[in-house]
C-alpha atoms as a PDB file:
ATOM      1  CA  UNK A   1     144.242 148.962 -17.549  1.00  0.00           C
ATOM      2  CA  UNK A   2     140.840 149.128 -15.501  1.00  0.00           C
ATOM      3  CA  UNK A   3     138.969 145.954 -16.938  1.00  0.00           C
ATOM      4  CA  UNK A   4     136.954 144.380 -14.859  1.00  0.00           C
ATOM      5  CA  UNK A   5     136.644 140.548 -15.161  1.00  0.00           C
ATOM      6  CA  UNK A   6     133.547 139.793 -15.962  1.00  0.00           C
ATOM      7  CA  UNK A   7     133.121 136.351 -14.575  1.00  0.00           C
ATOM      8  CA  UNK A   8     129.720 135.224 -16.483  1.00  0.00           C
ATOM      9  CA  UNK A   9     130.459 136.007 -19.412  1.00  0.00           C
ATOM     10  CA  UNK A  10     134.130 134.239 -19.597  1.00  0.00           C
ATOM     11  CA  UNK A  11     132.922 131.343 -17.517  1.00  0.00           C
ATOM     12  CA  UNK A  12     129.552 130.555 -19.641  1.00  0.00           C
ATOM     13  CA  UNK A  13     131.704 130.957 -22.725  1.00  0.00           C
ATOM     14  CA  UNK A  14     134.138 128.234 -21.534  1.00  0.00           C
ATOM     15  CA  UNK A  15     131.323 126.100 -19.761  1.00  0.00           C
ATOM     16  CA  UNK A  16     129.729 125.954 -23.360  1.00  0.00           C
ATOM     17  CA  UNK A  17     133.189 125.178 -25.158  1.00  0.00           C
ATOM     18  CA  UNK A  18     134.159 122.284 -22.681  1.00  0.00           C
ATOM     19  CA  UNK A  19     130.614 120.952 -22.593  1.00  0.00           C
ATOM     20  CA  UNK A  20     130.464 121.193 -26.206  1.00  0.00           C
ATOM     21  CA  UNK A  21     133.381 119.322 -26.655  1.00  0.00           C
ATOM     22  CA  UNK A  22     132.086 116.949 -23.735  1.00  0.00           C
ATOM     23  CA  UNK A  23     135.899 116.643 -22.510  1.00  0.00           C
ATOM     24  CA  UNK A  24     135.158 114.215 -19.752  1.00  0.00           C
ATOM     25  CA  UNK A  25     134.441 111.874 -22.527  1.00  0.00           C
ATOM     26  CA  UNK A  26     136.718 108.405 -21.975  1.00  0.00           C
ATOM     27  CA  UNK A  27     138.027 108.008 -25.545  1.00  0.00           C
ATOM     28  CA  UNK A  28     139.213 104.054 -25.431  1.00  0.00           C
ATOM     29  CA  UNK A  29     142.997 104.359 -26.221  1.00  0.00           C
ATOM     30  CA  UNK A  30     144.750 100.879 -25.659  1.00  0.00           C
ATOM     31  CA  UNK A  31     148.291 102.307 -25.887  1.00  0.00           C
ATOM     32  CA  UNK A  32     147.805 104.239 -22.806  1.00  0.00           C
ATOM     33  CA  UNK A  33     147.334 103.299 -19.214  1.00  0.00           C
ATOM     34  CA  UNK A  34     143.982 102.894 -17.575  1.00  0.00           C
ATOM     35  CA  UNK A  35     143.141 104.826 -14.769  1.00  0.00           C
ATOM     36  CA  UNK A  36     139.743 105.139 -12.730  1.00  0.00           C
ATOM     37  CA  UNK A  37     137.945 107.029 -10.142  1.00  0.00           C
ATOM     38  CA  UNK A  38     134.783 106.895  -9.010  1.00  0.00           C
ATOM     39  CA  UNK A  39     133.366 109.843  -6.631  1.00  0.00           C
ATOM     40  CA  UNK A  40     130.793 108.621  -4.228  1.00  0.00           C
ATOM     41  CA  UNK A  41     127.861 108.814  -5.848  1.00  0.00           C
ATOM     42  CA  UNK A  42     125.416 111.956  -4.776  1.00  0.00           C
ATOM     43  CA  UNK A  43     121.916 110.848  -2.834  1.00  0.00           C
ATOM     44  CA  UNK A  44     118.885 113.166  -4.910  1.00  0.00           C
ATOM     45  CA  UNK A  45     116.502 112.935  -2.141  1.00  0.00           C
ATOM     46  CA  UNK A  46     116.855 116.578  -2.234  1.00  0.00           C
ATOM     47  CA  UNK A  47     116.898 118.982  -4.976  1.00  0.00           C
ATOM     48  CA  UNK A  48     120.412 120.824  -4.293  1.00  0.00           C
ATOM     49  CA  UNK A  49     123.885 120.100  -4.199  1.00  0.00           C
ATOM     50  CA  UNK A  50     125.864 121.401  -1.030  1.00  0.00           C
ATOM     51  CA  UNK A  51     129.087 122.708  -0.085  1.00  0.00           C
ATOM     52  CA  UNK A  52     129.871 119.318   0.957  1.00  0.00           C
ATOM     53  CA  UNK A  53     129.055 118.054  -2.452  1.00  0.00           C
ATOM     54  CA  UNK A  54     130.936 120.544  -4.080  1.00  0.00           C
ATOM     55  CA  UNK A  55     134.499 119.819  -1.694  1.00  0.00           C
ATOM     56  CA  UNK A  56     134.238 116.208  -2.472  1.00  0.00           C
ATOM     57  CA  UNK A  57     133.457 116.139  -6.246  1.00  0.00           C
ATOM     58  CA  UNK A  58     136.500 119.378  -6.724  1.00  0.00           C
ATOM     59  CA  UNK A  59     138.823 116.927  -4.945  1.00  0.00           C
ATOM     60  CA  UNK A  60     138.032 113.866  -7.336  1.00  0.00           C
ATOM     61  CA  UNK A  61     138.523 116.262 -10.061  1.00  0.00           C
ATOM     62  CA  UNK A  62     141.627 117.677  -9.303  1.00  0.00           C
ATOM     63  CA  UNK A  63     142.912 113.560  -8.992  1.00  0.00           C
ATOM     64  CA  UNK A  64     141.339 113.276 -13.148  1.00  0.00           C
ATOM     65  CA  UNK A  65     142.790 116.438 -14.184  1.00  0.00           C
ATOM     66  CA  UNK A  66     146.214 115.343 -12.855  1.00  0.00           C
ATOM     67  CA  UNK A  67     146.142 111.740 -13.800  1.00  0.00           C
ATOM     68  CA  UNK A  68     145.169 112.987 -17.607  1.00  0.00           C
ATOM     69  CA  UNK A  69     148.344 115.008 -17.683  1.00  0.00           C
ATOM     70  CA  UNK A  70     149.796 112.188 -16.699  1.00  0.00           C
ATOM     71  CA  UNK A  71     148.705 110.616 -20.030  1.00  0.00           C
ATOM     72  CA  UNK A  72     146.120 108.534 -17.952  1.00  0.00           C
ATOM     73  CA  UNK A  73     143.087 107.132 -20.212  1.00  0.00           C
ATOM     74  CA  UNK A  74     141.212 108.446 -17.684  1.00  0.00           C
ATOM     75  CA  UNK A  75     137.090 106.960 -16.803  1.00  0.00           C
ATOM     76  CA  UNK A  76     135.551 109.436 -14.037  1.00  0.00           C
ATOM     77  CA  UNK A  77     131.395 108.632 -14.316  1.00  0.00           C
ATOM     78  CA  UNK A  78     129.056 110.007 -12.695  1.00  0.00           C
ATOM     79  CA  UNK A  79     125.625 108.565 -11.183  1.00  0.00           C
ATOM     80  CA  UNK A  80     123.078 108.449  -8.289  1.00  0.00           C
ATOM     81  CA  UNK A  81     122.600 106.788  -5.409  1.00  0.00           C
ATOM     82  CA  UNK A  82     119.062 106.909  -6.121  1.00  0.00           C
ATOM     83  CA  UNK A  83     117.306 104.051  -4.490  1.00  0.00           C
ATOM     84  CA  UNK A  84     115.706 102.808  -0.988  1.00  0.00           C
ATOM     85  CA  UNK A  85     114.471 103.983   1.587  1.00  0.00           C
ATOM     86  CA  UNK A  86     115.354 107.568   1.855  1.00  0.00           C
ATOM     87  CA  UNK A  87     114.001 109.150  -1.513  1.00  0.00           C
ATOM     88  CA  UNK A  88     111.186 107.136  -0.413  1.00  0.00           C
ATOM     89  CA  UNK A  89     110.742 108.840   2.952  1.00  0.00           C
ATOM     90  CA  UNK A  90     111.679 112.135   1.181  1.00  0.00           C
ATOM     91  CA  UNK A  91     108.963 111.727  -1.550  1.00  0.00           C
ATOM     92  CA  UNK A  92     106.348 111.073   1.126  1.00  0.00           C
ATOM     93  CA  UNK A  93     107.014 113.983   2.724  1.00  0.00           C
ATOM     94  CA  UNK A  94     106.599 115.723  -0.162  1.00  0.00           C
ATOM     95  CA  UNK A  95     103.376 114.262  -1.199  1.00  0.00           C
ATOM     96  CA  UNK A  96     105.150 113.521  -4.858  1.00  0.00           C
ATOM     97  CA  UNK A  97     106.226 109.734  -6.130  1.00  0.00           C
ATOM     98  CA  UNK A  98     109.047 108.618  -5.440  1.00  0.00           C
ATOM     99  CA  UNK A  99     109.988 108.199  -9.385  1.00  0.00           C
ATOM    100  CA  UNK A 100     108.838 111.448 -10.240  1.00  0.00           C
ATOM    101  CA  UNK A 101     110.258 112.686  -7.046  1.00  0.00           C
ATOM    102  CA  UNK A 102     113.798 111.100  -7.473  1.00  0.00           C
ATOM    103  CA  UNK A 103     114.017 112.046 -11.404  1.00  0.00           C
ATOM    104  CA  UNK A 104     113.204 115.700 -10.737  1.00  0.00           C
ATOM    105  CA  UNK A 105     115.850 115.885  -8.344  1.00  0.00           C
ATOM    106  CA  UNK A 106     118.369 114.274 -10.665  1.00  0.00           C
ATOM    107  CA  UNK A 107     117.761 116.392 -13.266  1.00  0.00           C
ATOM    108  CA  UNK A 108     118.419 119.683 -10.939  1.00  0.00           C
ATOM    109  CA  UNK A 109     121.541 118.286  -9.349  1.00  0.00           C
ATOM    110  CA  UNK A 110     122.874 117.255 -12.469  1.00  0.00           C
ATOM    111  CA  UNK A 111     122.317 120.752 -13.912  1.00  0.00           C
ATOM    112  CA  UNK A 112     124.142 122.436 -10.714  1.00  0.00           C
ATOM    113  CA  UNK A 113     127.092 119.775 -11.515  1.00  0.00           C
ATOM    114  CA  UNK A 114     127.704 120.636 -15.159  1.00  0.00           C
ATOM    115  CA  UNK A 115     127.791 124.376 -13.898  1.00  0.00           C
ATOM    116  CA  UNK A 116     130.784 123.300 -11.576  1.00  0.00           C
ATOM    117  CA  UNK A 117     132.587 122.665 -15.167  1.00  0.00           C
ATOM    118  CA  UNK A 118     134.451 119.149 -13.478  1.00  0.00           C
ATOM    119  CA  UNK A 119     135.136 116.507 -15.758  1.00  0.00           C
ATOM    120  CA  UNK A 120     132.844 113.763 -16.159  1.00  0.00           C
ATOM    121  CA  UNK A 121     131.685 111.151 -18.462  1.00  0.00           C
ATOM    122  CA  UNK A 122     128.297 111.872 -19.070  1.00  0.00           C
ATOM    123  CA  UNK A 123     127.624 109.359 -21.603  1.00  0.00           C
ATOM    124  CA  UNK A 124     128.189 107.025 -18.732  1.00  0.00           C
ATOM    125  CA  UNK A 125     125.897 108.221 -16.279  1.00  0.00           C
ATOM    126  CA  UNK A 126     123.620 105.904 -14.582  1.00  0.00           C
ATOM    127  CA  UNK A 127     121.344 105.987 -11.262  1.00  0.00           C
ATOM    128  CA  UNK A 128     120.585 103.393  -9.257  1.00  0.00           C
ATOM    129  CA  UNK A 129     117.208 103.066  -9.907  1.00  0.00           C
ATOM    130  CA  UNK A 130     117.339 102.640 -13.481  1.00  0.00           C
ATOM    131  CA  UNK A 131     115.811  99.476 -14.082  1.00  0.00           C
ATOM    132  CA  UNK A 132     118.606  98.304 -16.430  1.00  0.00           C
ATOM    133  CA  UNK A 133     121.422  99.261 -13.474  1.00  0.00           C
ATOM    134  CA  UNK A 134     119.287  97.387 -10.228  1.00  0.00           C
ATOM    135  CA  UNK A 135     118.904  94.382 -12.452  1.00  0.00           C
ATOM    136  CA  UNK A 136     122.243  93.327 -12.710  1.00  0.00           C
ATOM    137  CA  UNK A 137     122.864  94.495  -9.219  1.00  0.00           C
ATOM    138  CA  UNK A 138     120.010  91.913  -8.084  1.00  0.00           C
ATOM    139  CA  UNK A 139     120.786  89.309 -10.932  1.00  0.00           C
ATOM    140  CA  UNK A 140     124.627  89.210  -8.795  1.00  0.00           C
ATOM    141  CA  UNK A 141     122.858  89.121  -5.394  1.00  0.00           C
ATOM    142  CA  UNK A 142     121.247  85.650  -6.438  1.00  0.00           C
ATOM    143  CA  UNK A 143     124.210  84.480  -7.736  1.00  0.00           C
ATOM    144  CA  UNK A 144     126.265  85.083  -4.098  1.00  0.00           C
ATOM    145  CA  UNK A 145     123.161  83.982  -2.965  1.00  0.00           C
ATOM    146  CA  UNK A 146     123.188  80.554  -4.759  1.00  0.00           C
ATOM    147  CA  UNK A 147     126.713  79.930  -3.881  1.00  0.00           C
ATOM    148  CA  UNK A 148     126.281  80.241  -0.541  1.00  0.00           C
ATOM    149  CA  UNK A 149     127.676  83.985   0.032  1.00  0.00           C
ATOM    150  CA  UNK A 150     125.024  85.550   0.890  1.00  0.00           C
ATOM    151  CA  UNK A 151     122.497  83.873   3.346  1.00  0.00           C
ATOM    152  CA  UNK A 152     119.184  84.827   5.606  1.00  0.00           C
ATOM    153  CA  UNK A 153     119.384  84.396   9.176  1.00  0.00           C
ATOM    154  CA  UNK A 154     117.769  85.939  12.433  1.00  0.00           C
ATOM    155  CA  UNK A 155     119.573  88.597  14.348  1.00  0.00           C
ATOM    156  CA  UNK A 156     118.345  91.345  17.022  1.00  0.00           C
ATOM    157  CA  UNK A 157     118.491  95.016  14.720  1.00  0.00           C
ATOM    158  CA  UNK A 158     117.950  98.419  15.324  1.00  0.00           C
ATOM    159  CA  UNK A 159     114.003  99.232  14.507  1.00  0.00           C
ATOM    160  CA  UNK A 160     112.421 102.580  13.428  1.00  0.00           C
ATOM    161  CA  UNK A 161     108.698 102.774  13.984  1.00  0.00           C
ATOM    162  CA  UNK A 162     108.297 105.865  12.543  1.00  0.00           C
ATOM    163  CA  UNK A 163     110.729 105.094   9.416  1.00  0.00           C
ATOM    164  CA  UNK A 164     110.009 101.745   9.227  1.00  0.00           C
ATOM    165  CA  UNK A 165     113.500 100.581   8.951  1.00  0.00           C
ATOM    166  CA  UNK A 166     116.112  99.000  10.125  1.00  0.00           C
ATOM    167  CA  UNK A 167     118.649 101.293  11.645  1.00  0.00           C
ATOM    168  CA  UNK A 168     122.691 101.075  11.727  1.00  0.00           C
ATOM    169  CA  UNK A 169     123.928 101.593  14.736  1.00  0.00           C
ATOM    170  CA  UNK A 170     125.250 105.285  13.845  1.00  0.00           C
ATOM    171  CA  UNK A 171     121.783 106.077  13.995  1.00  0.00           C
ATOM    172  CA  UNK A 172     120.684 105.599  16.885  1.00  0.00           C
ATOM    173  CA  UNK A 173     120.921 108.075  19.191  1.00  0.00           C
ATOM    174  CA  UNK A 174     119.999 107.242  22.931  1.00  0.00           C
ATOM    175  CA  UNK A 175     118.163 104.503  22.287  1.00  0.00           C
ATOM    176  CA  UNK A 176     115.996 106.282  19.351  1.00  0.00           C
ATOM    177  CA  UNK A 177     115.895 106.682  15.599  1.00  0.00           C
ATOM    178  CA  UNK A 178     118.124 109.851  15.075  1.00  0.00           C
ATOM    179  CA  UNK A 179     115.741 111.680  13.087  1.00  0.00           C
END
């Protein structure tokens, strides 16, 4: 038998089928246990995923897979660290807004991540600078605010002129902004 696997057309096939059937879906099912697992979420101040991206998102998939055997209810989202600084810097570099900038590179990203075939809830997704996602974020940062757990206070930081941002120490590379 000399048939050669034709990868494409098997693969799309499938891809279609599981998408489809959107199988990362989280079906509410009481009678079973909960289990969840979020993936850091990817940065889209650039348009393509890496290998790195790929690694980490294969390993969180391989936990979900396992863990719905298991007869795990199983909620694995996915979203995007979409907001500060960074897509800002990236978007002026590109001479494009940073909305239009961010959202374009979502959009690509997300299509290289359903190609990967890993199961997610995409009914779930969310970025981070969704209005409807920051203003719950900022809506809890008053509230730790108003109780007293989160305050304002003077301290001695790490300063990018060029950037225009405050630095973590990581960053800083003899003295300067690592970039």
């Amino acid at each position: 038998m000399n048939q050669k696997y034709d990868f494409a057309v098997v693969e799309s096939k499938w891809s279609g089928y599981w998408q489809k059937k959107k199988m990362g879906r989280v079906i509410e099912d009481p009678s079973k246990p909960k289990y969840y697992c979020l993936v850091m979420f990817p940065y889209p101040s650039g348009s393509n995923l890496h290998m790195g991206h790929v690694r980490n998102y294969t390993i969180g998939d391989v936990v979900v897979r396992y863990k719905m055997m298991q007869g795990y209810n199983v909620l694995n989202p996915m979203g995007w660290d979409a907001f500060g600084l960074p897509a800002e810097n990236a978007s002026i570099k590109n001479g494009i807004h940073p909305n239009e900038y961010t959202r374009g590179n979502i959009k690509v990203m997300g299509e290289q991540l359903r190609t990967l075939d890993l199961i997610y809830d995409w009914d779930r997704e969310v970025a981070t600078c969704d209005e409807e996602y920051y203003r719950w974020t900022q809506w809890l940062f008053l509230e730790f605010y108003q109780a007293g757990l989160a305050y304002k206070k003077k301290s001695p930081v790490n300063w990018c002129q060029t950037c225009q941002t405050v630095l973590a120490n990581e960053q800083v590379v003899d003295g300067v902004c690592w970039r």
